[in-house]
Protein backbone atom coordinates (compact mmCIF):
# COMPACT_ATOMS: atom_id res chain seq x y z
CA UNK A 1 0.00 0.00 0.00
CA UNK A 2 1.55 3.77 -0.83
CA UNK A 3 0.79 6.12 1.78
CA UNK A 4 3.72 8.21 1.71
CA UNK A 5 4.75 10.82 -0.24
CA UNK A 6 6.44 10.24 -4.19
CA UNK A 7 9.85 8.29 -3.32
CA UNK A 8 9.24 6.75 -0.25
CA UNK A 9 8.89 3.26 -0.25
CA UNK A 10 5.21 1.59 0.49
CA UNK A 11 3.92 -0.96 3.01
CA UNK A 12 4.68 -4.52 2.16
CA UNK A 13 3.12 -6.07 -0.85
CA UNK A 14 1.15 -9.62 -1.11
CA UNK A 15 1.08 -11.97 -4.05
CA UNK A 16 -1.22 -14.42 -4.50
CA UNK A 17 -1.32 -17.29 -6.77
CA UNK A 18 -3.84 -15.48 -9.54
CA UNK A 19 -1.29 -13.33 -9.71
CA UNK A 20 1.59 -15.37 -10.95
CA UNK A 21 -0.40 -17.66 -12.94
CA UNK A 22 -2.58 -15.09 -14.60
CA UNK A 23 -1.16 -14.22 -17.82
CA UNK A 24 -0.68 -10.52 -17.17
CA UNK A 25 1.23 -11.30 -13.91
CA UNK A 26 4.38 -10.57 -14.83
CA UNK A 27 3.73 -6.83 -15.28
CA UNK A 28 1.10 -6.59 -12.71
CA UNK A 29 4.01 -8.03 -10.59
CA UNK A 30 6.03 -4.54 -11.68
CA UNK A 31 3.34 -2.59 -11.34
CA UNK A 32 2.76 -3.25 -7.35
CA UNK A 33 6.79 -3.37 -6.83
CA UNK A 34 7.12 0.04 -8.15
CA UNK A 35 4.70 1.10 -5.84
CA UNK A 36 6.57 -0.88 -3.08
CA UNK A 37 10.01 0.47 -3.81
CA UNK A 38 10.13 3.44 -5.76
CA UNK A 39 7.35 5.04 -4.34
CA UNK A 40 5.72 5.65 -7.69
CA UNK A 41 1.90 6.23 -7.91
CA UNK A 42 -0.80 4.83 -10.71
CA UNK A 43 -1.07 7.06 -13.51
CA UNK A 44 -4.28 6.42 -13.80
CA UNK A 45 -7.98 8.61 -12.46
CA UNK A 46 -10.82 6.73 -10.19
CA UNK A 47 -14.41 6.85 -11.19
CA UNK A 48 -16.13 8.84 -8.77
CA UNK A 49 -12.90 10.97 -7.33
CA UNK A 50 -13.18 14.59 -7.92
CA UNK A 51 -9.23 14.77 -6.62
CA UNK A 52 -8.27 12.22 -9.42
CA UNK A 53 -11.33 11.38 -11.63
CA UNK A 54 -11.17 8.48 -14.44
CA UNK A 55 -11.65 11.45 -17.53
CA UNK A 56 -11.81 15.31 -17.60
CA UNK A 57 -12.00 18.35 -19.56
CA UNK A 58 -10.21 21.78 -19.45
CA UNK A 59 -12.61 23.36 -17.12
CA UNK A 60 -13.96 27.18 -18.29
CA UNK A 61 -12.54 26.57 -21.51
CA UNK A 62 -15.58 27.17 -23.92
CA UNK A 63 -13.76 26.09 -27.07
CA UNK A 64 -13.11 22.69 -26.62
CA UNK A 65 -15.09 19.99 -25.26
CA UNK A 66 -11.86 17.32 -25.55
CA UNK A 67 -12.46 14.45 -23.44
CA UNK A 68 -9.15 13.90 -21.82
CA UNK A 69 -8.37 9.99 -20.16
CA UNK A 70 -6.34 10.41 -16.97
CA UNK A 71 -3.69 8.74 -18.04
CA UNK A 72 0.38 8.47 -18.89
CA UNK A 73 0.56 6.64 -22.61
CA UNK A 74 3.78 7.51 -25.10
CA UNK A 75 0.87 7.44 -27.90
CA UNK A 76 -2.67 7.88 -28.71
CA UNK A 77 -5.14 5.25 -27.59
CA UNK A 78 -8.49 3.64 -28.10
CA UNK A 79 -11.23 2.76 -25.93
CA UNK A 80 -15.08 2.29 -25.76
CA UNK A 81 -17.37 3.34 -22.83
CA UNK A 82 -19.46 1.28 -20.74
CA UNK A 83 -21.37 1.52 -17.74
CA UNK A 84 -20.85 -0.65 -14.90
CA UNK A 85 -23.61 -2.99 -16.30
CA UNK A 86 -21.88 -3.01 -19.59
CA UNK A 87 -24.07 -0.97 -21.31
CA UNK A 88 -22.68 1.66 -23.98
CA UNK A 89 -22.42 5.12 -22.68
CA UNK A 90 -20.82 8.49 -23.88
CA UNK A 91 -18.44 10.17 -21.41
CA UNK A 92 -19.83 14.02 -20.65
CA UNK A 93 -17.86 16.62 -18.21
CA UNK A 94 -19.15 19.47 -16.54
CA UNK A 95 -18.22 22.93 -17.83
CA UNK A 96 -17.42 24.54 -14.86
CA UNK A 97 -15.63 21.76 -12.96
CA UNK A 98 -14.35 19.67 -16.27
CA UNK A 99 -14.93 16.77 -13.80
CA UNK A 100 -17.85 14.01 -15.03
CA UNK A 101 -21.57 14.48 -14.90
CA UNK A 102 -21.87 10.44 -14.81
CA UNK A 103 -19.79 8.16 -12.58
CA UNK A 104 -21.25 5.59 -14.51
CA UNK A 105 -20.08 6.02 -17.37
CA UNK A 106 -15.99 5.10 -17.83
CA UNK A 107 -13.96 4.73 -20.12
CA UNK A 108 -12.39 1.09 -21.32
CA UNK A 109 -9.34 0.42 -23.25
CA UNK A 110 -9.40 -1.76 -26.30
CA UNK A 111 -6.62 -4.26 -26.05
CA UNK A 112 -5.96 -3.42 -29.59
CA UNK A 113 -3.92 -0.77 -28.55
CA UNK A 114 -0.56 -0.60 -29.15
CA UNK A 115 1.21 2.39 -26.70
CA UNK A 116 4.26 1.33 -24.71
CA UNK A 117 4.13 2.83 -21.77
CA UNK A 118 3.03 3.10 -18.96
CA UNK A 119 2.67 0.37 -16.79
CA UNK A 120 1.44 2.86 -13.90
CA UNK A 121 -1.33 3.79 -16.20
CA UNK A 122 -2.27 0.35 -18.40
CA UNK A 123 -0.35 -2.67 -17.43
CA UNK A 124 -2.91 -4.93 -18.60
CA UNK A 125 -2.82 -3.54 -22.05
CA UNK A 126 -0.49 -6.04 -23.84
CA UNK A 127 1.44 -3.71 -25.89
CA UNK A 128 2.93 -1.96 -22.73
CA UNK A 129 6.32 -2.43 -21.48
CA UNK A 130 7.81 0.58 -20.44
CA UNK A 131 7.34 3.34 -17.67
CA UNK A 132 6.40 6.78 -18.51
CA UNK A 133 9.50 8.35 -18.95
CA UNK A 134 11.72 5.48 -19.34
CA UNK A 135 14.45 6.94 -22.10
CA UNK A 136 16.60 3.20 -22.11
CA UNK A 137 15.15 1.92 -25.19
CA UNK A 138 14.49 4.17 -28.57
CA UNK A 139 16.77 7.16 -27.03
CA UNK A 140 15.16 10.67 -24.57
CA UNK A 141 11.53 11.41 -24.62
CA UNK A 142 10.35 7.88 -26.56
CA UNK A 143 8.19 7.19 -23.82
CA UNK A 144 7.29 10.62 -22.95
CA UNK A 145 5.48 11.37 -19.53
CA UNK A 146 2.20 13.10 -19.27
CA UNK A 147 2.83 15.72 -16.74
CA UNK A 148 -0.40 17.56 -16.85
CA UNK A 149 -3.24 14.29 -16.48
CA UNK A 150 -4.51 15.09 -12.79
CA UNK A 151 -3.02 11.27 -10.97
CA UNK A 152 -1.65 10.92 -8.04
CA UNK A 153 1.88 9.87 -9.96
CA UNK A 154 1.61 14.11 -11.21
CA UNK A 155 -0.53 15.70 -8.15
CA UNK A 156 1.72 13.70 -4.82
C-alpha cells in the first residue's frame, strides 16, 4: 500500500497465486513493486474521485469539449465506454468543474492498442512495457510522460 509521499517506499506487498499464474502477472508483478520500492503512484484517475477522476475536460474553456483519459501513454489510444452494467455510454464533463456528470459512465481500453508505456497507467494492455518516462530503449523522450493528467503519480 503507498501512503507516503512520491519516493518513499510503500507498506509490504502480497502476491497471490492469480497473480503469478494469470497471464498478465508478470507486469502486474512490476506494477505493485514500483509502488513498493520506488514510491511511484498509478497514472491512472478513479471513477467517482473529484481529486483524481477516471476522464476530464479543461474546465472554463468554452472552445473545446476534448475528453481527456487520466492517463500516462507515449501514444494515442483507443477505448469504448461502458457503464458498470456493460451498457454503452458516452463520457460528458461538466463545464465549470471539467470533472464528469456520470460516474457511470468510464472509459475502457481496447486491447488493440498498441502504446508502450506506462505500466502505472495500463499494465494490462499487452502492448505496454515501459514506464512513462523510461528513455533506455528508442533514445530521450520515446516514452514521454504526461505531466499535466490530474493522478496521483503528477498531483503527490
Amino acid at each position: 500500500m503507498q501512503y507516503a509521499g512520491c519516493g518513499e517506499p510503500a507498506l509490504p506487498i502480497t502476491v497471490t497465486k492469480k497473480t503469478v499464474t494469470d497471464g498478465n502477472g508478470a507486469k502486474q508483478l512490476i506494477h505493485e513493486w514500483a509502488h513498493y520500492r520506488y514510491g511511484v503512484f498509478n497514472e491512472f484517475g478513479f471513477k467517482s474521485d473529484p481529486l483524481y477522476p477516471a476522464y476530464y475536460s479543461i474546465a472554463g474553456n468554452p472552445n473545446t469539449s476534448e475528453i481527456l483519459i487520466n492517463s500516462c501513454a507515449d501514444r494515442e489510444f483507443s477505448y469504448s465506454t461502458e457503464t458498470g452494467t456493460g451498457s454503452k455510454c458516452e463520457l460528458d464533463t461538466s463545464n465549470t468543474t471539467g470533472l464528469p456528470t456520470d460516474d457511470h459512465c468510464q472509459p475502457i481500453l481496447t486491447q488493440t492498442n498498441k502504446f508502450e508505456s506506462s505500466l502505472m497507467f495500463a499494465h494490462s494492455v499487452e502492448s505496454v512495457k515501459h514506464f512513462c518516462g523510461d528513455t533506455r530503449s528508442g533514445g530521450q523522450g520515446s516514452h514521454r510522460h504526461n505531466s499535466k493528467s490530474p493522478n496521483k503519480q503528477n498531483v503527490l
